[in-house]
C-alpha atoms as a PDB file:
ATOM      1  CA  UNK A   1       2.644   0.674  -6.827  1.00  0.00           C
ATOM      2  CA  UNK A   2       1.743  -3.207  -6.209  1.00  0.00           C
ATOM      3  CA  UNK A   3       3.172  -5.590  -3.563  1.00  0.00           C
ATOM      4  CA  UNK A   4       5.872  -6.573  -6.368  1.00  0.00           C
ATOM      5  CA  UNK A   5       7.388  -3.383  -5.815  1.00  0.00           C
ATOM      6  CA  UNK A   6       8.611  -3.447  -2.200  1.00  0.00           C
ATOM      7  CA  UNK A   7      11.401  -5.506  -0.758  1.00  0.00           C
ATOM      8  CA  UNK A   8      11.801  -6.744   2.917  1.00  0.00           C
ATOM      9  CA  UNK A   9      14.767  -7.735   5.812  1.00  0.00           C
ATOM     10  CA  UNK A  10      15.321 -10.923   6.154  1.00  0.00           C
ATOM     11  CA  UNK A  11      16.197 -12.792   9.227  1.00  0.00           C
ATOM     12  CA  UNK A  12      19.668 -12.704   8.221  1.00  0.00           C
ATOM     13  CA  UNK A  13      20.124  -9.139   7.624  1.00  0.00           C
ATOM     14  CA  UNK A  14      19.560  -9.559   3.197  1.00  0.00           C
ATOM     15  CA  UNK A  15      16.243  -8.661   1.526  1.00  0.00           C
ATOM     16  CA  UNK A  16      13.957 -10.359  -0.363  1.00  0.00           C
ATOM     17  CA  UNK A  17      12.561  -8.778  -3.477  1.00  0.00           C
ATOM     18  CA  UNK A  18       8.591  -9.544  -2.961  1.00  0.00           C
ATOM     19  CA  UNK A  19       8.493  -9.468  -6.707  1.00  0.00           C
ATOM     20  CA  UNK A  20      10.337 -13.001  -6.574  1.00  0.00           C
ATOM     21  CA  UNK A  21       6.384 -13.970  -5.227  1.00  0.00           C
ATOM     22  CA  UNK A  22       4.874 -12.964  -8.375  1.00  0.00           C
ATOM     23  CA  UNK A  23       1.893 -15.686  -9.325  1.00  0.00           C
ATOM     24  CA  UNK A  24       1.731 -16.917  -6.100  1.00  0.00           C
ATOM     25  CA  UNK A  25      -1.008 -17.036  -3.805  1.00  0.00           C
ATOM     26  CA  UNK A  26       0.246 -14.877  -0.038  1.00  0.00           C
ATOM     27  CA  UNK A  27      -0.981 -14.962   3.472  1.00  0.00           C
ATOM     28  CA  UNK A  28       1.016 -12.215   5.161  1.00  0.00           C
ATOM     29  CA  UNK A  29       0.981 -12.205   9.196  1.00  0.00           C
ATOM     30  CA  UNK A  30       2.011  -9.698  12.091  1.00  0.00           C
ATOM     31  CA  UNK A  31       3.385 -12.725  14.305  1.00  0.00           C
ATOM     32  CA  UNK A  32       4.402 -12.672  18.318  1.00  0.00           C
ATOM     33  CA  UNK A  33       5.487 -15.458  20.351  1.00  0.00           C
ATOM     34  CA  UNK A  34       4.385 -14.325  23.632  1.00  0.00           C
ATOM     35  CA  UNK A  35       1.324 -13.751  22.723  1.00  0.00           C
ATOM     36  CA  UNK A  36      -2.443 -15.658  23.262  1.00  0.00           C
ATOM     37  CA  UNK A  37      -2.739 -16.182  19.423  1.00  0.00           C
ATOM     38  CA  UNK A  38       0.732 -17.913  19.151  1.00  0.00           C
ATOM     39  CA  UNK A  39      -0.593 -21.387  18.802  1.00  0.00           C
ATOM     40  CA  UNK A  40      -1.875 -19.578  15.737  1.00  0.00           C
ATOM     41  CA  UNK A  41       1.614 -20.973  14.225  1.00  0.00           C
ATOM     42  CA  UNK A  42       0.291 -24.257  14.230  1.00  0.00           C
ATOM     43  CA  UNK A  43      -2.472 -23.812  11.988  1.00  0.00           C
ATOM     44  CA  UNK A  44      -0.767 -21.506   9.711  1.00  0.00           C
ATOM     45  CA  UNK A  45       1.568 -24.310   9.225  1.00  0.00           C
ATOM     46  CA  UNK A  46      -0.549 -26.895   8.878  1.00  0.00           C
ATOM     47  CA  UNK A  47      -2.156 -24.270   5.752  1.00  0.00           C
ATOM     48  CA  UNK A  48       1.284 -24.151   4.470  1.00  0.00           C
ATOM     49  CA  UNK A  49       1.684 -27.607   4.035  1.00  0.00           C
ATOM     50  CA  UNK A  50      -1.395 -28.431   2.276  1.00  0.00           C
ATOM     51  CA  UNK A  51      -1.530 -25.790   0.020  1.00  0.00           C
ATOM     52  CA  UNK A  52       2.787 -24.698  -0.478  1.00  0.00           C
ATOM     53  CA  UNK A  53       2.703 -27.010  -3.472  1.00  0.00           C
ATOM     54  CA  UNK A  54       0.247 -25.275  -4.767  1.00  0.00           C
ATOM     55  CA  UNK A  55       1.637 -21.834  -5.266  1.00  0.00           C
ATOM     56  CA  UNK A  56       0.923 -20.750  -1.382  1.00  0.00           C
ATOM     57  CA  UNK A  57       3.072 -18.786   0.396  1.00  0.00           C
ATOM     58  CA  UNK A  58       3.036 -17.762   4.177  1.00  0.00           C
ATOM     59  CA  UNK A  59       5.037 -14.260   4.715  1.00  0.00           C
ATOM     60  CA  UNK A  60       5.682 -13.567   8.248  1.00  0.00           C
ATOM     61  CA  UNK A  61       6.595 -10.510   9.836  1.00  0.00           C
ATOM     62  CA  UNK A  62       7.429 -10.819  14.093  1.00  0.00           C
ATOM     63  CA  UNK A  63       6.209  -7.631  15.502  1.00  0.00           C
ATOM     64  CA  UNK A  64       6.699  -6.026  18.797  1.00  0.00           C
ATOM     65  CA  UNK A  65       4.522  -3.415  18.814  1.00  0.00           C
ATOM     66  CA  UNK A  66       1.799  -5.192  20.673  1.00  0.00           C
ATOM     67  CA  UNK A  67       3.009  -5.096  24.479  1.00  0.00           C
ATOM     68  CA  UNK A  68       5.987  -6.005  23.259  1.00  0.00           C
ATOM     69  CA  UNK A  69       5.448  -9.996  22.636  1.00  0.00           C
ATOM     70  CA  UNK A  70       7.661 -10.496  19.783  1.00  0.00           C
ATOM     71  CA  UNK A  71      11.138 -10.116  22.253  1.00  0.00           C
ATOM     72  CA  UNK A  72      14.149 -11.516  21.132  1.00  0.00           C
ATOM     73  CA  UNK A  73      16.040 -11.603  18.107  1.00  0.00           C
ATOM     74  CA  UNK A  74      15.013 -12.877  14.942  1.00  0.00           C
ATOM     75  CA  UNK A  75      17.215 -16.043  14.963  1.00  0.00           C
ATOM     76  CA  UNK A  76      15.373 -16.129  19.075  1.00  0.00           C
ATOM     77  CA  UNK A  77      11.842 -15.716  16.996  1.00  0.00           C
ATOM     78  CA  UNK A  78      12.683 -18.322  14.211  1.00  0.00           C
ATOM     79  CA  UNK A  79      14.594 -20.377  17.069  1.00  0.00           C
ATOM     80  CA  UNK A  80      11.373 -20.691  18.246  1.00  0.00           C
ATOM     81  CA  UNK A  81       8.772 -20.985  16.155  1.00  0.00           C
ATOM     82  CA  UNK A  82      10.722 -24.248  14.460  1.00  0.00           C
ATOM     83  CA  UNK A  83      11.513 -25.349  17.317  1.00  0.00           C
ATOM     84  CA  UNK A  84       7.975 -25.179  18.814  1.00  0.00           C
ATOM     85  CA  UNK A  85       5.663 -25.389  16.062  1.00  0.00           C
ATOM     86  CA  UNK A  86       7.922 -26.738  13.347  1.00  0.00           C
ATOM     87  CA  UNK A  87       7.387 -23.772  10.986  1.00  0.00           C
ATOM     88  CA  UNK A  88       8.863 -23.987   7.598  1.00  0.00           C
ATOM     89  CA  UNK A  89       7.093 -20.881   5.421  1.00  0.00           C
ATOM     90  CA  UNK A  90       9.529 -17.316   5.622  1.00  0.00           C
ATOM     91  CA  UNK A  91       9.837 -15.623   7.905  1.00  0.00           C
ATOM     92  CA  UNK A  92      10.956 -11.868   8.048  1.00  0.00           C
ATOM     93  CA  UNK A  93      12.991  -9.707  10.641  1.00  0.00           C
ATOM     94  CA  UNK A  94      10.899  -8.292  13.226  1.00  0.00           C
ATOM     95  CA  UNK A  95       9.090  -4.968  11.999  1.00  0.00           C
ATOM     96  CA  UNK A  96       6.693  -2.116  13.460  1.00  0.00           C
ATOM     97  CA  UNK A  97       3.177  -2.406  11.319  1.00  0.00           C
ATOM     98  CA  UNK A  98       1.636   0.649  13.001  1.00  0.00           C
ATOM     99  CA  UNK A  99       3.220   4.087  13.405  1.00  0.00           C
ATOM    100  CA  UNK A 100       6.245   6.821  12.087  1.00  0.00           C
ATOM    101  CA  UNK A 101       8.565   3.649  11.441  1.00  0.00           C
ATOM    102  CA  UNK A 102       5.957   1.286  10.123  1.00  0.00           C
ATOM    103  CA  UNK A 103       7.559  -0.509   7.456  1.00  0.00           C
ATOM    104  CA  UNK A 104       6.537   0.291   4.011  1.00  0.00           C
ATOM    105  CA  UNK A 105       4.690  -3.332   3.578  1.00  0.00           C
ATOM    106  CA  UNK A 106       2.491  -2.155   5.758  1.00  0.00           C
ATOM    107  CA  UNK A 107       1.595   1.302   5.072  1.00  0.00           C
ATOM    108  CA  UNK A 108       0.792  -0.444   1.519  1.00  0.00           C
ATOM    109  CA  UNK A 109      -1.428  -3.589   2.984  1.00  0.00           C
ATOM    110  CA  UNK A 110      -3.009  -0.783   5.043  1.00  0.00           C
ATOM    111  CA  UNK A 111      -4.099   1.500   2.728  1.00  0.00           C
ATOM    112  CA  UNK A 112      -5.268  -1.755   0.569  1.00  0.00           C
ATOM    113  CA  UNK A 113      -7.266  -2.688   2.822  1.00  0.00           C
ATOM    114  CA  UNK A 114      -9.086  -2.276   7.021  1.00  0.00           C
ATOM    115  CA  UNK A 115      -6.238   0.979   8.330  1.00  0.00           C
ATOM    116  CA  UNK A 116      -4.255   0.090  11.425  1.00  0.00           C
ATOM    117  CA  UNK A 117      -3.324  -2.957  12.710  1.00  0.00           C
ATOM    118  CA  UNK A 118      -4.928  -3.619  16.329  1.00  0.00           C
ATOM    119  CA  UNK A 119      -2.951  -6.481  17.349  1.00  0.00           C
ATOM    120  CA  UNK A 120      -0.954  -9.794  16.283  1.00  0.00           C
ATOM    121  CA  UNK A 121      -1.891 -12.283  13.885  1.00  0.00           C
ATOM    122  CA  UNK A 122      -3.609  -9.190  11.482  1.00  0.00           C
ATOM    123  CA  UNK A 123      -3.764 -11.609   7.748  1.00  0.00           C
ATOM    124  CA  UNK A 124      -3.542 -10.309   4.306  1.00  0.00           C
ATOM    125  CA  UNK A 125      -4.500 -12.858   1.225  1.00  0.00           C
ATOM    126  CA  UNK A 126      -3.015 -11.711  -1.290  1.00  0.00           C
ATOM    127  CA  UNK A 127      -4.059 -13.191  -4.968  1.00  0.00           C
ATOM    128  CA  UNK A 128      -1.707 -14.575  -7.608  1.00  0.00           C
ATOM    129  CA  UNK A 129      -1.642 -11.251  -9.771  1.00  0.00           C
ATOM    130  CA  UNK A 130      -0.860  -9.499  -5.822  1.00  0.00           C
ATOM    131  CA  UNK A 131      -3.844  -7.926  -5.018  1.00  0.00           C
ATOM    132  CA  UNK A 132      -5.354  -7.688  -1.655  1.00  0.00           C
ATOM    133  CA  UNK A 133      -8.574  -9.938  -1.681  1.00  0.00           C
ATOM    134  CA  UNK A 134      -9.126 -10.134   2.182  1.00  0.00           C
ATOM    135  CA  UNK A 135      -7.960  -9.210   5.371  1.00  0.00           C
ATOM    136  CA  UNK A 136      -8.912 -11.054   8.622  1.00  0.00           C
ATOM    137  CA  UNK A 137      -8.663 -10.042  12.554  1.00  0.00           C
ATOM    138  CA  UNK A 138      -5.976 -11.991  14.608  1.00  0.00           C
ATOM    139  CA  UNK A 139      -8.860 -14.158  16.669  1.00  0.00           C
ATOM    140  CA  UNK A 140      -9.865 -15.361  12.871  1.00  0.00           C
ATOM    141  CA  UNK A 141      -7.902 -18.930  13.007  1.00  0.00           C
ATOM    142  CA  UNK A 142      -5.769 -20.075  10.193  1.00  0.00           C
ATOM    143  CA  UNK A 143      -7.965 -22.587   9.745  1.00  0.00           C
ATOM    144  CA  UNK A 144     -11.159 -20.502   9.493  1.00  0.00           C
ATOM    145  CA  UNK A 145      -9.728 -19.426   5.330  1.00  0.00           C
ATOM    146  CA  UNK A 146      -9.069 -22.019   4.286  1.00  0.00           C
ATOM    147  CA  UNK A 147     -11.625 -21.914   1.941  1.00  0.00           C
ATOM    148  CA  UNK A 148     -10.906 -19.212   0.419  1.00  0.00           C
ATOM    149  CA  UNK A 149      -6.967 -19.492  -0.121  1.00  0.00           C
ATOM    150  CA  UNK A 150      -7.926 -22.894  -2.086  1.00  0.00           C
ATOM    151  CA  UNK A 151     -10.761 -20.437  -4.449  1.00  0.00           C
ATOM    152  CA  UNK A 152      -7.972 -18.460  -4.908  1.00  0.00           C
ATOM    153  CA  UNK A 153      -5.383 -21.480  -6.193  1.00  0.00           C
END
């Protein structure tokens, strides 16, 4: 099984077939706008920007898992994070990352790569052919891999 193979909510109720990613560069993100890492948007959009023409991608995923600061719907989460940070990579409906109704995602990234997700902000980097070439802990700033998303486009 590789990333390619799973598919994920949208905020609109649809999925998205991850394989539509395929030869892109991915920074997936447990996200929460309540929480002390949610300026966090900020530089993940400022990464976006530089590097979307480039084959980047930003995949994020609200989660309420963490004393519950993701609340809200998803169009409240998107609301926002446009709204506040002016974000314009995907994002996802809200999911659990940790647990008996983790979604799939997840379990995958998990198993990839570090075992259960201890707060928001957790990042994946994904490579173009989708495999998991780093992790990094929420208080790592968006800023901080740069580096190595641009060795990796």
């Amino acid at each position: 099984m590789t990333i390619y193979d799973f598919k994920v909510k949208t905020m609109d109720g649809g999925e998205k077939n991850l394989a539509d990613y395929k030869g892109k560069v991915l920074l997936i993100v447990n996200t929460a706008t309540k929480c002390g890492l949610t300026p966090q948007y900020e530089g993940l959009q400022k990464l976006y920007e530089k590097y979307a023409d480039k084959g980047f991608e930003i995949l994020d995923f609200p989660c309420n898992q963490f004393l519950e600061q993701a609340p809200g719907s998803d169009e409240e989460i998107h609301a926002f994070c446009t709204g506040r940070f002016g974000v314009t990579f995907p994002q996802f409906a809200k999911i659990n990352v940790n647990g008996k109704s983790e979604d799939p995602l997840y379990t995958w990234l998990k198993k990839q790569g570090g075992g259960m997700i201890k707060w928001n902000f957790a990042k994946f980097l994904v490579d173009r052919e989708g495999n998991l070439v780093g992790r990094f802990a929420p208080t790592k700033a968006p800023k901080a891999i740069d580096d190595k998303i641009a060795g990796l486009l």
